[in-house]
Protein backbone atom coordinates (compact mmCIF):
# COMPACT_ATOMS: atom_id res chain seq x y z
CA UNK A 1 120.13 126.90 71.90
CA UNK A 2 120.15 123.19 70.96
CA UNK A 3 117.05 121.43 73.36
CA UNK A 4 118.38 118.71 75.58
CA UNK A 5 117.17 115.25 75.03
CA UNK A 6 115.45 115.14 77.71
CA UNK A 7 113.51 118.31 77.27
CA UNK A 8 109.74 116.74 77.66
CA UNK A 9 110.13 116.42 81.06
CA UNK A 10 111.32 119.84 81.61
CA UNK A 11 108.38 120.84 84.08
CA UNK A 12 108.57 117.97 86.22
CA UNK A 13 112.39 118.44 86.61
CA UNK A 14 112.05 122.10 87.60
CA UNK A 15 109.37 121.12 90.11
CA UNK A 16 112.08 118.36 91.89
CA UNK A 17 114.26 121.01 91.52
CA UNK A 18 112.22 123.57 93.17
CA UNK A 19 111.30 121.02 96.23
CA UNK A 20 114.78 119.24 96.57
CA UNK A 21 116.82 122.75 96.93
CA UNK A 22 114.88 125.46 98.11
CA UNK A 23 112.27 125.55 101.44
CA UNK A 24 111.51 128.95 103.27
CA UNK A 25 115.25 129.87 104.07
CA UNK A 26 117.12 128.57 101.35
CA UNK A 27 117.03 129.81 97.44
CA UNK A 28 118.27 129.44 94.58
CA UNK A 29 119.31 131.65 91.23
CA UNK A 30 118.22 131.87 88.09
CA UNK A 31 121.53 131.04 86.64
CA UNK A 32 121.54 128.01 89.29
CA UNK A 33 118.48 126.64 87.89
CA UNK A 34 119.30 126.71 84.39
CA UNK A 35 122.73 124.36 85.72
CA UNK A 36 120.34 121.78 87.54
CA UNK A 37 118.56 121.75 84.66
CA UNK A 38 121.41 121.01 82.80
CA UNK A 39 122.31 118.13 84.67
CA UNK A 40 118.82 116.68 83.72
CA UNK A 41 119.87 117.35 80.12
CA UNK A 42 117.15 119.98 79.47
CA UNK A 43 118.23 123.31 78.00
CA UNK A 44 116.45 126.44 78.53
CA UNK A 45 115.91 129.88 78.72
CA UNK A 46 114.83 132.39 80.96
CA UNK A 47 112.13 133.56 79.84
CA UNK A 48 110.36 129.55 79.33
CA UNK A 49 111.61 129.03 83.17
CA UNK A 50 109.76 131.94 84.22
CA UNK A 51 106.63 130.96 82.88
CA UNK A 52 107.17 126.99 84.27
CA UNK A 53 107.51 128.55 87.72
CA UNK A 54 104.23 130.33 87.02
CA UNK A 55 102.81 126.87 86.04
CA UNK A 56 103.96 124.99 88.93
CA UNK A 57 101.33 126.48 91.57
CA UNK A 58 98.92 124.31 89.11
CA UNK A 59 101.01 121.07 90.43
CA UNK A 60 100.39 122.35 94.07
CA UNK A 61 103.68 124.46 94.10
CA UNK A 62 103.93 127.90 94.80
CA UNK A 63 106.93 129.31 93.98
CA UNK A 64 108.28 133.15 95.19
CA UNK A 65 110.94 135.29 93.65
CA UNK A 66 112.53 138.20 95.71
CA UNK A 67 115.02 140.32 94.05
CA UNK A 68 118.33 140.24 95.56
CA UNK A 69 121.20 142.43 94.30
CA UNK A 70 120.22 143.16 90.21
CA UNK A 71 118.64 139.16 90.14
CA UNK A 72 115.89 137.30 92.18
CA UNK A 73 116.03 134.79 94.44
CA UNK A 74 113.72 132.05 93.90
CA UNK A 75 112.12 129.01 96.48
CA UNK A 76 109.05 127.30 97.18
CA UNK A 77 106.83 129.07 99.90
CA UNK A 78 104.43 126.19 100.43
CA UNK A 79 105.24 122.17 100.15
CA UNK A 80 102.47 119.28 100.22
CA UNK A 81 103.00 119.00 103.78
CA UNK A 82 104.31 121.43 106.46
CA UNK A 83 107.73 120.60 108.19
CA UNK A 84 105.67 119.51 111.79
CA UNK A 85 103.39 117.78 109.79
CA UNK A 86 106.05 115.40 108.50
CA UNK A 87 107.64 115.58 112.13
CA UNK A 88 105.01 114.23 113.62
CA UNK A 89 104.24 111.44 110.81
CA UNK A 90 107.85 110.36 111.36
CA UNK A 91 107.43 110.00 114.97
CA UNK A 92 104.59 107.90 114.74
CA UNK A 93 106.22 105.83 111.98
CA UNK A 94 109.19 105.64 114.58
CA UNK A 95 107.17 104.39 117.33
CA UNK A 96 104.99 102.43 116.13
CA UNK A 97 106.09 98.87 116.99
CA UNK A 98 103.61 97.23 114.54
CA UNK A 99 106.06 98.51 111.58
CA UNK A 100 108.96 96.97 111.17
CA UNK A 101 112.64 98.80 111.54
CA UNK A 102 113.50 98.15 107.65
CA UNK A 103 109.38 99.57 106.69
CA UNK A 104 110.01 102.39 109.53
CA UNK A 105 112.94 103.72 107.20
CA UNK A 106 111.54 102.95 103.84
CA UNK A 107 108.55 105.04 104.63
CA UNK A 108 110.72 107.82 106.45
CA UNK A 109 112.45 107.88 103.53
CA UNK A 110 109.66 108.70 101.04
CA UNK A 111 108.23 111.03 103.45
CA UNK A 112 111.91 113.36 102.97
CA UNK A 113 110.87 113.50 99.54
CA UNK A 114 107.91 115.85 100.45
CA UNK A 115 110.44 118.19 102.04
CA UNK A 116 114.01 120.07 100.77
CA UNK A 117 117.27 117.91 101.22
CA UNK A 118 118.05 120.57 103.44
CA UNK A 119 114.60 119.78 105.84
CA UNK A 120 114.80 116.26 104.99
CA UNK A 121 118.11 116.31 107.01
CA UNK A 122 115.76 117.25 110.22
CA UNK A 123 113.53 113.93 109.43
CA UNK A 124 116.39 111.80 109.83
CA UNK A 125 115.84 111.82 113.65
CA UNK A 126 115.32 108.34 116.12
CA UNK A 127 112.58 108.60 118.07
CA UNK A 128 112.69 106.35 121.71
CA UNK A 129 110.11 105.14 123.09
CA UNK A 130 109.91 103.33 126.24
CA UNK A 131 109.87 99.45 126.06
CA UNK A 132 108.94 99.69 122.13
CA UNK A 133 109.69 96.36 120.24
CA UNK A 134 109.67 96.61 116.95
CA UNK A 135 107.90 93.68 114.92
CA UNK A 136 109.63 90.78 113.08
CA UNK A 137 107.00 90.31 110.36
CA UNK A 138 108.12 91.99 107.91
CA UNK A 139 104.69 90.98 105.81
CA UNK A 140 102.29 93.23 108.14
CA UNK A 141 102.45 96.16 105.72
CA UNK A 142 101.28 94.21 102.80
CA UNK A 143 98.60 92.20 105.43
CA UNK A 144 97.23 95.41 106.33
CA UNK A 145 96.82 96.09 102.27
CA UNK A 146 94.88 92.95 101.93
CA UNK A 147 92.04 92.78 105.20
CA UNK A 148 91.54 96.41 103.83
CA UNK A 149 90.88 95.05 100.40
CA UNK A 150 89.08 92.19 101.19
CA UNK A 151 86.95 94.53 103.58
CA UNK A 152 85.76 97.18 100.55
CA UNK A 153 84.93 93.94 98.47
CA UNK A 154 82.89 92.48 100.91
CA UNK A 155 84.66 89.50 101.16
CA UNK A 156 86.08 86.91 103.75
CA UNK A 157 89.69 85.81 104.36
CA UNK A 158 92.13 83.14 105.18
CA UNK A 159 95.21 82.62 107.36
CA UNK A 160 97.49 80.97 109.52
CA UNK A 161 98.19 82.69 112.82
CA UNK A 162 101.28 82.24 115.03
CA UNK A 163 103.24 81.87 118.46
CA UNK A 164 106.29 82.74 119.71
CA UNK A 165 108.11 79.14 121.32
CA UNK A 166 110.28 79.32 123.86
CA UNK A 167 113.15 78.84 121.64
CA UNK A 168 112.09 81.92 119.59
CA UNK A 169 110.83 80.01 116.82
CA UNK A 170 107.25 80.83 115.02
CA UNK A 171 104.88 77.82 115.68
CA UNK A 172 101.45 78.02 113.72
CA UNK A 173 98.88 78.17 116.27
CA UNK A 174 95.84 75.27 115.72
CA UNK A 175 98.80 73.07 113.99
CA UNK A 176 98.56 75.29 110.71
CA UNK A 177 94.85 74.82 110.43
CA UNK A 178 93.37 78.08 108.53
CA UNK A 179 91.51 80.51 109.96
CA UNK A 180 88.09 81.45 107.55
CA UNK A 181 87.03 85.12 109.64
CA UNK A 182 85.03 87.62 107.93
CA UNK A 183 87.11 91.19 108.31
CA UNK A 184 85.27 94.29 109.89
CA UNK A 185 87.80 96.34 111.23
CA UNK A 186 91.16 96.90 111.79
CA UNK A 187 92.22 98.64 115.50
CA UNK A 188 94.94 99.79 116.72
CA UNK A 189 95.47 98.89 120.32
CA UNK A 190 98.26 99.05 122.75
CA UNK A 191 100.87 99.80 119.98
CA UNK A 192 99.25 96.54 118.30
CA UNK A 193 97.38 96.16 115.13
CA UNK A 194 94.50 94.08 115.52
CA UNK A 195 91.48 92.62 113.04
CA UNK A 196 88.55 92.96 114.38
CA UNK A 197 86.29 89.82 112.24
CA UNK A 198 83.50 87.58 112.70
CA UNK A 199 83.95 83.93 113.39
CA UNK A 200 81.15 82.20 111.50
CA UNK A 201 81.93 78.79 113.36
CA UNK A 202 82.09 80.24 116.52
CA UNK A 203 79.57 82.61 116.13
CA UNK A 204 81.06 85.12 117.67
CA UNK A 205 83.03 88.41 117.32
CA UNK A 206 87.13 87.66 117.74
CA UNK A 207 90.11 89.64 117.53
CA UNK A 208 93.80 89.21 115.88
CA UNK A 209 97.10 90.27 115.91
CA UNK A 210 98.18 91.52 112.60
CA UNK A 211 101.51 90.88 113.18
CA UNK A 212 100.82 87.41 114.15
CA UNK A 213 99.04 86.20 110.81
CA UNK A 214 100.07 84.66 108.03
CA UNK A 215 99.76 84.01 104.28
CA UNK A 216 96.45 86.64 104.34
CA UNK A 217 94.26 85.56 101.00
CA UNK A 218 90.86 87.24 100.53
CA UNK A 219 87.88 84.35 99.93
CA UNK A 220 85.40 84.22 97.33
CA UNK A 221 82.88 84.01 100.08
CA UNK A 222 80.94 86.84 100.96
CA UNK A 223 81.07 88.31 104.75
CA UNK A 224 79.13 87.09 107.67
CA UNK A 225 78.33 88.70 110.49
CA UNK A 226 76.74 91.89 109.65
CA UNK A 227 74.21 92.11 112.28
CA UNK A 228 76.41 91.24 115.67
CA UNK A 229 78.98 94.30 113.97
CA UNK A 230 76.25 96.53 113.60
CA UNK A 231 75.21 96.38 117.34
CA UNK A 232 78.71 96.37 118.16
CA UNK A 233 80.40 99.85 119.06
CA UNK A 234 84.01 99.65 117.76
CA UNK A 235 84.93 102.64 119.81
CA UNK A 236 83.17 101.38 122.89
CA UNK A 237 84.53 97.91 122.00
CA UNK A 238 88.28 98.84 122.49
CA UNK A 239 87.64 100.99 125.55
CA UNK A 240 86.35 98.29 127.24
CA UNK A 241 88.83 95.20 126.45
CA UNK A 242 92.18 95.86 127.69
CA UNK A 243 95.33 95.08 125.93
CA UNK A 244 92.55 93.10 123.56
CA UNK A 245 92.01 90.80 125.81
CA UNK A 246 88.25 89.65 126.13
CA UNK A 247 85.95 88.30 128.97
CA UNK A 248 82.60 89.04 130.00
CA UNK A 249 81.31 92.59 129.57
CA UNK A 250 80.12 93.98 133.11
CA UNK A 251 79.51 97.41 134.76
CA UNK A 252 82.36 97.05 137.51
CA UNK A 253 82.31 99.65 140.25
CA UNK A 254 85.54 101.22 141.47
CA UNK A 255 86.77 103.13 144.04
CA UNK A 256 89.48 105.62 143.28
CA UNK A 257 91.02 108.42 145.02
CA UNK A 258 90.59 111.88 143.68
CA UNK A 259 93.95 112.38 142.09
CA UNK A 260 93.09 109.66 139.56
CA UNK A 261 90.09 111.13 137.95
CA UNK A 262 92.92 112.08 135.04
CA UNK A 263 93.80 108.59 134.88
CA UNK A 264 89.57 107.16 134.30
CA UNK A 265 88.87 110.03 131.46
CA UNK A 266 92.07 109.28 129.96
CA UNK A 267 90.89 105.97 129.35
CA UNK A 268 87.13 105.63 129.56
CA UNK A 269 86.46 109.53 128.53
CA UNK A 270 84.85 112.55 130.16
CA UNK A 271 81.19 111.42 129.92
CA UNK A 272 81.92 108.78 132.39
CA UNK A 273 79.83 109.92 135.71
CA UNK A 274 82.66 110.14 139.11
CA UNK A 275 80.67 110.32 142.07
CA UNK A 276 82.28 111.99 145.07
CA UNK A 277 82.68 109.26 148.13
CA UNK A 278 84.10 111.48 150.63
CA UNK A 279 86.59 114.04 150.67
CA UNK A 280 89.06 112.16 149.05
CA UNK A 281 87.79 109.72 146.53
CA UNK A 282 85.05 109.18 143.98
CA UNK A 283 83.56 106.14 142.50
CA UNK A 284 82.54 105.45 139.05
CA UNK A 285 80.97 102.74 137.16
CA UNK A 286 82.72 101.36 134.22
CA UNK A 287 81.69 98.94 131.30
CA UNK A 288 84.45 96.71 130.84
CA UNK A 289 85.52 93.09 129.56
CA UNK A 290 86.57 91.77 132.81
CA UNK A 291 89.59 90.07 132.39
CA UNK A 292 93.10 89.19 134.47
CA UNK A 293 94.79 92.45 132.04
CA UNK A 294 91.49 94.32 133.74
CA UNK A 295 92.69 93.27 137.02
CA UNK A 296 96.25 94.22 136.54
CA UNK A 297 95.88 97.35 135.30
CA UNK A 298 93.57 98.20 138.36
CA UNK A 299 96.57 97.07 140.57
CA UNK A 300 99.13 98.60 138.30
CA UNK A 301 97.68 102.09 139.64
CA UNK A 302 98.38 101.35 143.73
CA UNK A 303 96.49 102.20 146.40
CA UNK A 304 95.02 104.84 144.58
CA UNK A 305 92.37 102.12 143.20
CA UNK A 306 90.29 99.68 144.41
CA UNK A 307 87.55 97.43 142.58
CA UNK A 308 84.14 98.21 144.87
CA UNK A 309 81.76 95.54 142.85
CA UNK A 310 79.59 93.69 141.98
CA UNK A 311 80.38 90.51 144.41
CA UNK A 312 81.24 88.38 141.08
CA UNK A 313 83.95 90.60 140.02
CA UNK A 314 85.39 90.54 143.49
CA UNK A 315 85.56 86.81 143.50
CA UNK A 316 87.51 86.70 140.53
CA UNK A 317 89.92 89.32 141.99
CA UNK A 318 89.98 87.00 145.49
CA UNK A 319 90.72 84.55 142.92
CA UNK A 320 93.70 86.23 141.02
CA UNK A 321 94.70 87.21 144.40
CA UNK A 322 95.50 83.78 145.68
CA UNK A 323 96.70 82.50 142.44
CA UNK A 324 99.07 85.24 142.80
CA UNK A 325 100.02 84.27 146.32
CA UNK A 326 100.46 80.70 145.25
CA UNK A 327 102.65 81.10 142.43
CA UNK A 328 104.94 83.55 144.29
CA UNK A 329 105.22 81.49 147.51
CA UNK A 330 108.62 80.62 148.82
């Protein structure tokens, strides 16, 4: 039998073979294999393709025969990743709104190639979620790439950051000045990507939308800021900012009725202390970067909620109150 040209890469064509047609319910033949393999231009013979099949599970993929009729049946038993696995990577791709719709199916798209065509088929699915915006920047996948560079090589970076205008048009915030922040962390907050860096000017700890900066380029200067990160808990950090927004970090005491104890562990977790008030309701104390988003989301939840103390806190919510009333006055 006269070997096909391109008869080097014989393995690898029988292992995109083996993934691309065959998953747990469908198979293919022996005589069916030697045709793909065909179309590859590689030529050969049974007995060589039965000892490639053997050698795939070294590449990761097992491979099971099962004799039908006077042949066997052949498929992969066991892919890279499992079917719900790839599900569920695909829905977060899908809802994330920090990836952009054109990433979203570039990414969805190399994920199918873990999978059969035939599997791949049930990746091709839309995935709503309420309110999502996807992101115009299409450059957050690559910005992402380079604050995690610059983060393993200890160094600092530059950018421009920007605002949406009225007239939907990006303005650089600052005039186009550069930002010079050393990176820490990235979090992901409120569907939003956000740096988490050190302003050496400022002296002080600030936080970015990734979406919202601009022509990322890692400095040769070294990071700053070591010892403010170090006492800073990024976990805890995030809990207690809301939609990133900061303000002053206080213990805020709140009043809440019983049915929302699911609603406090949800977001400040179960070692948070509720103390029973009456029958009813509980209070708990809460660490939290008071804030007008703080305040919101404290009236988002009803009647159900109420902000007890300390007498500062409630002067800024008498505040926001009448600011409130002002603005909405006819």
């Amino acid at each position: 039998m006269p070997k096909g040209k391109n008869q080097k890469f014989k393995l690898y064509y029988l292992a995109r073979i083996m993934v691309e047609k065959t998953d747990e319910t469908h198979y293919i033949t022996m005589p069916e294999i030697m045709e793909q393999l065909a179309r590859y231009e590689v030529t050969a013979d049974r007995k060589s393709i039965y000892n490639d099949l053997r050698d795939l599970e070294k590449l990761g993929i097992e491979v099971e025969g099962e004799p039908v009729g006077k042949g066997y049946h052949y498929h992969v038993i066991s892919h890279q990743f499992e079917l719900p696995e790839l599900k569920l990577l695909v829905d977060a791709i899908q809802s994330s709104k920090f990836i952009t719709k054109k990433k979203s199916n570039d990414l969805i798209r190399k994920l199918e190639g873990f999978v059969s065509e035939y599997e791949a088929k049930q990746l091709q699915r839309q995935v709503y979620v309420s309110g999502r915006i996807k992101t115009m920047n299409e450059s957050i996948y690559y910005n992402v790439d380079e604050i995690h560079r610059a983060i393993a090589e200890n160094k600092k970076i530059r950018f421009q950051y920007f605002q949406w205008t009225a007239a939907k048009e990006m303005e650089l915030r600052h005039h186009g000045a550069w930002y010079h922040i050393s990176p820490w962390e990235l979090s992901w907050d409120a569907e939003n990507y956000y740096l988490i860096g050190y302003d050496s000017d400022a002296e002080k700890i600030k936080h970015y939308r990734v979406d919202k900066m601009l022509h990322i380029r890692m400095s040769d200067e070294s990071r700053e800021g070591r010892a403010w990160i170090q006492k800073l808990d990024m976990a805890s950090y995030t809990k207690k900012s809301f939609g990133m927004f900061g303000g002053e970090e206080q213990t805020v005491k709140l009043l809440m009725d019983n049915r929302m104890a699911g609603v406090i562990i949800d977001r400040f977790g179960k070692d948070v202390m509720l103390i029973p008030a009456d029958d009813d309701h509980f209070t708990v104390n809460v660490d939290v970067q008071v804030s007008d988003q703080f305040i919101s989301w404290i009236f988002a939840l009803g009647d159900g909620a109420r902000i007890a103390g300390p007498d500062p806190v409630l002067d800024r919510v008498y505040e926001y109150i009448e600011r409130l009333n002002r603005q909405y006055q006819r």
